[in-house]
PDB file of N, CA and C in Angstrom:
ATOM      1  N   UNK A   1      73.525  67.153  91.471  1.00  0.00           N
ATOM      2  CA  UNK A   1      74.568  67.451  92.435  1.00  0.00           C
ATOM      3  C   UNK A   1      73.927  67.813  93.765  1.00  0.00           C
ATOM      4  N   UNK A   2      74.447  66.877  94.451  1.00  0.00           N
ATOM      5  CA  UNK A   2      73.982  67.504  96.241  1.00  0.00           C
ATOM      6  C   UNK A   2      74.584  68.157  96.913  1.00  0.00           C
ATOM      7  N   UNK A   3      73.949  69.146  97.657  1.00  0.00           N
ATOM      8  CA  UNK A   3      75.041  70.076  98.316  1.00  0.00           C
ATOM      9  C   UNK A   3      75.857  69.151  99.381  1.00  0.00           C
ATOM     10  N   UNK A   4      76.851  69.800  99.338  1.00  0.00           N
ATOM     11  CA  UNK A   4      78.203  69.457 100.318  1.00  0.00           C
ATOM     12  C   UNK A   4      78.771  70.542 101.002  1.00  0.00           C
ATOM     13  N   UNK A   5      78.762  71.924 100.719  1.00  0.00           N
ATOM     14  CA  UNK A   5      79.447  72.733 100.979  1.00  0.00           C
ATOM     15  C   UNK A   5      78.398  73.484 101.720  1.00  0.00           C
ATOM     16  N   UNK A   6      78.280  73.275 103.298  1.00  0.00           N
ATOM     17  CA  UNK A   6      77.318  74.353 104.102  1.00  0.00           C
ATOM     18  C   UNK A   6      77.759  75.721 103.771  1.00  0.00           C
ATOM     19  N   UNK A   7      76.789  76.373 104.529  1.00  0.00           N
ATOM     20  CA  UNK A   7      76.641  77.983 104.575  1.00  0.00           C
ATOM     21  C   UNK A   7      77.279  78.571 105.498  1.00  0.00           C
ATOM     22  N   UNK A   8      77.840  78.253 106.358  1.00  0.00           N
ATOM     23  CA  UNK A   8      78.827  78.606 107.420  1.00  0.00           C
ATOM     24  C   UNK A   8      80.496  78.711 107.000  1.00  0.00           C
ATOM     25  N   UNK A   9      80.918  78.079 108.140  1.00  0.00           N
ATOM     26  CA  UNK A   9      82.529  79.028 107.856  1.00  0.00           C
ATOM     27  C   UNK A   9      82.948  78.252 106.402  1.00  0.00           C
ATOM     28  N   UNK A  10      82.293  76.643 105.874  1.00  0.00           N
ATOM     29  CA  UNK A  10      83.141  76.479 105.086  1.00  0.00           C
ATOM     30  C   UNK A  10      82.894  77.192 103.780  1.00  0.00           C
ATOM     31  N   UNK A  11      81.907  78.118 103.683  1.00  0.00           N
ATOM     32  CA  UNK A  11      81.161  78.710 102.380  1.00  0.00           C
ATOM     33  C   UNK A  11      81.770  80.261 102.550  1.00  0.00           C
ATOM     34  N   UNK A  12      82.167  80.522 103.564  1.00  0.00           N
ATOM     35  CA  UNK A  12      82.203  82.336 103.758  1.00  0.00           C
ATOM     36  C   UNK A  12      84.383  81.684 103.881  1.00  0.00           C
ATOM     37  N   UNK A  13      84.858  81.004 104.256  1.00  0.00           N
ATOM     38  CA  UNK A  13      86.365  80.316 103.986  1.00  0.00           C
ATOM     39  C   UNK A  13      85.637  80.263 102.239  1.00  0.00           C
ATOM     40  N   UNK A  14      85.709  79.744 101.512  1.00  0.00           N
ATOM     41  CA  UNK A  14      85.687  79.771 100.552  1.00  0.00           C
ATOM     42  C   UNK A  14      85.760  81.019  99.472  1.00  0.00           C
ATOM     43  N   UNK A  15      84.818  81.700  99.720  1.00  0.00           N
ATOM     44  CA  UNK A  15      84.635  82.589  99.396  1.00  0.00           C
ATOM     45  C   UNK A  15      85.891  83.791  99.386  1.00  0.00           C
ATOM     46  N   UNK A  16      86.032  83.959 100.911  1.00  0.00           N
ATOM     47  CA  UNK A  16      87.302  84.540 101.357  1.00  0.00           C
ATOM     48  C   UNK A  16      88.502  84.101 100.585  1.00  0.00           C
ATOM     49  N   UNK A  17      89.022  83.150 100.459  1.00  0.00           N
ATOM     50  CA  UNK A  17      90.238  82.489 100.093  1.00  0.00           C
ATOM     51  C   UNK A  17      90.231  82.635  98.344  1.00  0.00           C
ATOM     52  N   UNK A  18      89.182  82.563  98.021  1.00  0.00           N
ATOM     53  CA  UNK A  18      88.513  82.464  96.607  1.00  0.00           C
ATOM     54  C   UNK A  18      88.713  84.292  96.190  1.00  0.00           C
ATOM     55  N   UNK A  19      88.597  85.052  96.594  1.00  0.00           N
ATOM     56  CA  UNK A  19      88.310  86.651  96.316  1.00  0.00           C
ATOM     57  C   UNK A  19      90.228  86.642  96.662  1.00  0.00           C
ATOM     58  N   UNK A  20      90.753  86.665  97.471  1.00  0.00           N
ATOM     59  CA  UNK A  20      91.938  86.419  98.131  1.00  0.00           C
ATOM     60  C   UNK A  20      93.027  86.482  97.308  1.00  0.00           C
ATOM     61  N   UNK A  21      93.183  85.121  96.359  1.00  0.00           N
ATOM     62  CA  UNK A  21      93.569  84.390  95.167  1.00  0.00           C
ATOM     63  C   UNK A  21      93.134  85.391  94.103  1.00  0.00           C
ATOM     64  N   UNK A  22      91.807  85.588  93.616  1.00  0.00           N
ATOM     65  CA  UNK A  22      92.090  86.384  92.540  1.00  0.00           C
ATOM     66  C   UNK A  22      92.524  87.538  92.340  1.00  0.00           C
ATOM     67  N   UNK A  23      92.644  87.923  93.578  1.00  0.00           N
ATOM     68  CA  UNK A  23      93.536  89.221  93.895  1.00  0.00           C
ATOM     69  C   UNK A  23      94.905  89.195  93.152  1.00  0.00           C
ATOM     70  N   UNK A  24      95.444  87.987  94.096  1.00  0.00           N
ATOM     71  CA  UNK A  24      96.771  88.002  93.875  1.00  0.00           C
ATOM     72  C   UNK A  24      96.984  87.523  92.498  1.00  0.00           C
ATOM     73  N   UNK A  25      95.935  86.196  91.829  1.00  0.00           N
ATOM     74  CA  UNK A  25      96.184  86.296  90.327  1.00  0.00           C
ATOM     75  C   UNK A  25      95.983  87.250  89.505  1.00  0.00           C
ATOM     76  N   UNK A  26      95.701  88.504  89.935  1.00  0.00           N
ATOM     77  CA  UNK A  26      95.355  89.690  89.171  1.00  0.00           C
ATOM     78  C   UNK A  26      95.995  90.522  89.139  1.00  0.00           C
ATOM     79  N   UNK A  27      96.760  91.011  90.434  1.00  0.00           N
ATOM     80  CA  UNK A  27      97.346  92.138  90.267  1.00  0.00           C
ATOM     81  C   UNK A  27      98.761  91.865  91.585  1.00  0.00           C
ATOM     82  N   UNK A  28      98.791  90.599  91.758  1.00  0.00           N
ATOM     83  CA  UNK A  28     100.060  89.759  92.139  1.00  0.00           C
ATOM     84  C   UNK A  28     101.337  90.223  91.564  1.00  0.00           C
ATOM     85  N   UNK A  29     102.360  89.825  92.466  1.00  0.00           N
ATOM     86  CA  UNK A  29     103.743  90.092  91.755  1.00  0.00           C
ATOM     87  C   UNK A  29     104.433  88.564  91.363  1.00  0.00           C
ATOM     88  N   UNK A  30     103.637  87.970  90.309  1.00  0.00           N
ATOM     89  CA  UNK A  30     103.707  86.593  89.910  1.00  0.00           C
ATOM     90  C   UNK A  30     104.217  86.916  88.297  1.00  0.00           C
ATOM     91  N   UNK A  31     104.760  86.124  87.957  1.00  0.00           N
ATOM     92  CA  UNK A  31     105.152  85.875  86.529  1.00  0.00           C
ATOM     93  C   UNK A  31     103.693  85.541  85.452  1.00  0.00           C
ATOM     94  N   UNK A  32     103.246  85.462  84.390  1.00  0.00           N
ATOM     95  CA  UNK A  32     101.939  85.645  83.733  1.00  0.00           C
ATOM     96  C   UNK A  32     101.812  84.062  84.111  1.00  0.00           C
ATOM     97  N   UNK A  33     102.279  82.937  83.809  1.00  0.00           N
ATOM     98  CA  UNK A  33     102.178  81.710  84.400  1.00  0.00           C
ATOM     99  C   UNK A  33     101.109  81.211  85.831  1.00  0.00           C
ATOM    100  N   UNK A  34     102.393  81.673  86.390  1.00  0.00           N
ATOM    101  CA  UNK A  34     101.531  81.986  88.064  1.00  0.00           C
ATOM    102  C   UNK A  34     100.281  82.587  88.149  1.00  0.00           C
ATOM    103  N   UNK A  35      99.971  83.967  87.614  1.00  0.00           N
ATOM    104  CA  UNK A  35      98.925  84.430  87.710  1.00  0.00           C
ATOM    105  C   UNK A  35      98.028  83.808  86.765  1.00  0.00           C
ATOM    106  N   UNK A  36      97.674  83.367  85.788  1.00  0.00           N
ATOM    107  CA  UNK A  36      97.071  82.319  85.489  1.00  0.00           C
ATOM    108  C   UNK A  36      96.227  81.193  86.115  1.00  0.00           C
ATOM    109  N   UNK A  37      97.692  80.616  86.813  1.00  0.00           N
ATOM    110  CA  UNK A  37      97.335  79.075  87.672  1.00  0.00           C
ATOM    111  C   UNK A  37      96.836  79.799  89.144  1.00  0.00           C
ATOM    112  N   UNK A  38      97.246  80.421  89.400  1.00  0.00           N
ATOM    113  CA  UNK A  38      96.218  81.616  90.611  1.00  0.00           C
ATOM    114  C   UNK A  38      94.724  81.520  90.564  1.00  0.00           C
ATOM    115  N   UNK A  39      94.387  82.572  89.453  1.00  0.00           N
ATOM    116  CA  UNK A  39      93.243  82.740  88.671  1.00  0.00           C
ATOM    117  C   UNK A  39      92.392  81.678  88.810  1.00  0.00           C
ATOM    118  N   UNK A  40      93.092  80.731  87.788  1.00  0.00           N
ATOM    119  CA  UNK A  40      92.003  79.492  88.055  1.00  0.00           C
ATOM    120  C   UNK A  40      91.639  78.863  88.655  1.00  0.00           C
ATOM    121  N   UNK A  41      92.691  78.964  90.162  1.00  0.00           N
ATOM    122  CA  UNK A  41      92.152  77.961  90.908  1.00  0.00           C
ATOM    123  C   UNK A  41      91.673  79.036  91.997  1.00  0.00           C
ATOM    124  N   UNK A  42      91.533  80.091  92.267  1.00  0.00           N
ATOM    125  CA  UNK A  42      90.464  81.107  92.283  1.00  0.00           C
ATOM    126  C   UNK A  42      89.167  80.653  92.218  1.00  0.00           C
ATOM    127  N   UNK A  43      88.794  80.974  90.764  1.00  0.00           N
ATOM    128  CA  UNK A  43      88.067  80.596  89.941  1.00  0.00           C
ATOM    129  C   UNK A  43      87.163  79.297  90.406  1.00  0.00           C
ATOM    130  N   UNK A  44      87.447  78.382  90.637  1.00  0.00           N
ATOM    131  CA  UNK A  44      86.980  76.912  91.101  1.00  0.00           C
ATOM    132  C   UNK A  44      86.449  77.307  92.268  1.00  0.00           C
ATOM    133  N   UNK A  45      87.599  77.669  93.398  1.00  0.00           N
ATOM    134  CA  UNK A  45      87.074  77.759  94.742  1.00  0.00           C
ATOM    135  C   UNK A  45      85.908  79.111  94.631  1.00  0.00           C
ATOM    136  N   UNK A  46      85.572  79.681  94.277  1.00  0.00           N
ATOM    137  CA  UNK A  46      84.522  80.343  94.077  1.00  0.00           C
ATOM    138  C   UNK A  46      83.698  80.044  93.364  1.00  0.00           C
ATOM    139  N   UNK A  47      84.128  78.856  92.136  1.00  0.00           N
ATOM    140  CA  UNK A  47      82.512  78.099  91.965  1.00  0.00           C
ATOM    141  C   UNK A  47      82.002  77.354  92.916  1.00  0.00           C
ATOM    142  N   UNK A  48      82.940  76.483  93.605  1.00  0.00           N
ATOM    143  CA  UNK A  48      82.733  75.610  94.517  1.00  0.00           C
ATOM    144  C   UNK A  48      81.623  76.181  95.929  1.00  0.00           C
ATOM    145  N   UNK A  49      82.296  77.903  95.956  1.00  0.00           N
ATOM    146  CA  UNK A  49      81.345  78.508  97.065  1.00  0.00           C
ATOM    147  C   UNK A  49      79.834  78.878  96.409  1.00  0.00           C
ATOM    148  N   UNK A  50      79.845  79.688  95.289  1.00  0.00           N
ATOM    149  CA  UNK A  50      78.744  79.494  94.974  1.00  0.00           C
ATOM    150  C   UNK A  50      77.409  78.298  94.282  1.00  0.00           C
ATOM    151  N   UNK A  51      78.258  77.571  93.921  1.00  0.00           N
ATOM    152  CA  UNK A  51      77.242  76.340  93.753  1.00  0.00           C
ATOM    153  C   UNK A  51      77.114  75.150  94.745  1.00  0.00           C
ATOM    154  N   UNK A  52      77.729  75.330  95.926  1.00  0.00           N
ATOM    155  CA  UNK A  52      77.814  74.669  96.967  1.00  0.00           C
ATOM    156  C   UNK A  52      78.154  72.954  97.000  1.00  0.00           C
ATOM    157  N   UNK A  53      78.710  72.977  95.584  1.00  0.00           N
ATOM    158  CA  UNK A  53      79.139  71.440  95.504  1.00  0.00           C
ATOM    159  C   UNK A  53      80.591  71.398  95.332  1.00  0.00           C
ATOM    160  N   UNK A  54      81.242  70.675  95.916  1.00  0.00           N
ATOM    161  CA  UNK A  54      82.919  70.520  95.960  1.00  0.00           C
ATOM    162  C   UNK A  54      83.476  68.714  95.575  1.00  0.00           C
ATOM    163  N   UNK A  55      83.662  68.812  94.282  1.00  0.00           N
ATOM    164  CA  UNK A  55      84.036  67.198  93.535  1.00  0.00           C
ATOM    165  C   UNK A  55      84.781  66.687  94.653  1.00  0.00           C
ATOM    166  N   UNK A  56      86.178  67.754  95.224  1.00  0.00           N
ATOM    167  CA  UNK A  56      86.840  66.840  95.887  1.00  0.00           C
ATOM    168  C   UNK A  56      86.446  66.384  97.463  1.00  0.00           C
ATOM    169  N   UNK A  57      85.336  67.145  97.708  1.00  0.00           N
ATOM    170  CA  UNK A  57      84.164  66.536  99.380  1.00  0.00           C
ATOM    171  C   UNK A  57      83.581  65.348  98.597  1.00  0.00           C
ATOM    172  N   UNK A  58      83.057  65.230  97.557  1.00  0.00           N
ATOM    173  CA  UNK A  58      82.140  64.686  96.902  1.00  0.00           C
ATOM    174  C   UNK A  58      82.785  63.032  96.876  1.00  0.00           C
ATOM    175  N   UNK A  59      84.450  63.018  96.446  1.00  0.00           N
ATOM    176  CA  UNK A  59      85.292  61.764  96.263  1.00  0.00           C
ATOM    177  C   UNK A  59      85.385  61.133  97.568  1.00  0.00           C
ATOM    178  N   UNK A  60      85.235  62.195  98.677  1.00  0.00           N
ATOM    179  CA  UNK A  60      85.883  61.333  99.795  1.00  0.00           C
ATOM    180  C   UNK A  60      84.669  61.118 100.427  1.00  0.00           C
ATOM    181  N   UNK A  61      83.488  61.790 100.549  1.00  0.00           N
ATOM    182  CA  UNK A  61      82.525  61.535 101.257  1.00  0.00           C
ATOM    183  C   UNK A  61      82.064  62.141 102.443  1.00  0.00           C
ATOM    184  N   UNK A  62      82.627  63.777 102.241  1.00  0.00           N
ATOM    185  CA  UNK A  62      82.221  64.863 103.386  1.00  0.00           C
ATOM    186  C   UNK A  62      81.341  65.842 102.908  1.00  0.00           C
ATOM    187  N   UNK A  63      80.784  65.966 103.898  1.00  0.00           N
ATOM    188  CA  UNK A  63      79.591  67.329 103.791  1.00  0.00           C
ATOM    189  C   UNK A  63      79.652  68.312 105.005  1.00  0.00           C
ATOM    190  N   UNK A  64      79.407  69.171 104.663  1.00  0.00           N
ATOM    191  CA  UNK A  64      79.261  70.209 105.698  1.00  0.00           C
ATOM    192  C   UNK A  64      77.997  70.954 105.681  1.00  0.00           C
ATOM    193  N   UNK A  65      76.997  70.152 104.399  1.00  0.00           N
ATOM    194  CA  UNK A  65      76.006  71.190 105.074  1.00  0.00           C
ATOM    195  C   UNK A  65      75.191  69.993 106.134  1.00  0.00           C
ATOM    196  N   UNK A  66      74.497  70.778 106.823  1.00  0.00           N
ATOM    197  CA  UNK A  66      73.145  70.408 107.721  1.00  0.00           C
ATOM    198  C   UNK A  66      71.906  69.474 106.439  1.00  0.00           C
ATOM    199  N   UNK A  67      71.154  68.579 107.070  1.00  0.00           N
ATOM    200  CA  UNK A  67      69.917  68.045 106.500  1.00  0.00           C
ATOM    201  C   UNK A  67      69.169  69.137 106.223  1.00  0.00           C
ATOM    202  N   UNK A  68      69.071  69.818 106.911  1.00  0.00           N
ATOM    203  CA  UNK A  68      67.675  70.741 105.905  1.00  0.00           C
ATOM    204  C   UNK A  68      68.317  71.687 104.790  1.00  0.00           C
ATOM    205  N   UNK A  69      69.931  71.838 104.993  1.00  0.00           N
ATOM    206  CA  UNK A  69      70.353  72.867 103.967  1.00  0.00           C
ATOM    207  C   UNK A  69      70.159  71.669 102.372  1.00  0.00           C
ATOM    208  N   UNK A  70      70.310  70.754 102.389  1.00  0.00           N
ATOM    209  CA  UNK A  70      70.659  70.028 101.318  1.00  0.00           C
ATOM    210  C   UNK A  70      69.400  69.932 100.497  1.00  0.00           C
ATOM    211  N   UNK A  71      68.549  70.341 100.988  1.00  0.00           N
ATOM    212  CA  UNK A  71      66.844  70.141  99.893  1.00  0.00           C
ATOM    213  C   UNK A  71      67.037  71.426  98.964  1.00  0.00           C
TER     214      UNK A  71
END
């Protein structure tokens, strides 16, 4: 897997939005359903920040990191 996901706003947006979400899938005023489907997609976007690869950049053919971040 090659990185796609730079270290800048789209990794610290990620992150953010990712912590954000599991908030609200956690202690949200959602039905157990919702907080669930919250959770997980939580969950993703914070794998996505920490392993810096994103399937759906990956399908279309965007990157955000820089050449030297990707080694």
């Amino acid at each position: 897997m090659k990185c796609n996901v730079g270290t800048g706003i789209d990794r610290i947006g990620r992150t953010v939005i990712g912590i954000a979400l599991l908030d609200l899938g956690l202690v949200g005023p959602l039905g157990m359903t919702g907080r669930i489907v919250i959770t997980v997609i939580a969950v993703v976007v914070l794998a996505t920040a920490i392993v810096r690869f994103c399937p759906g950049y990956a399908i279309f053919g965007i990157s955000t990191c820089k050449d030297e971040e990707k080694k």
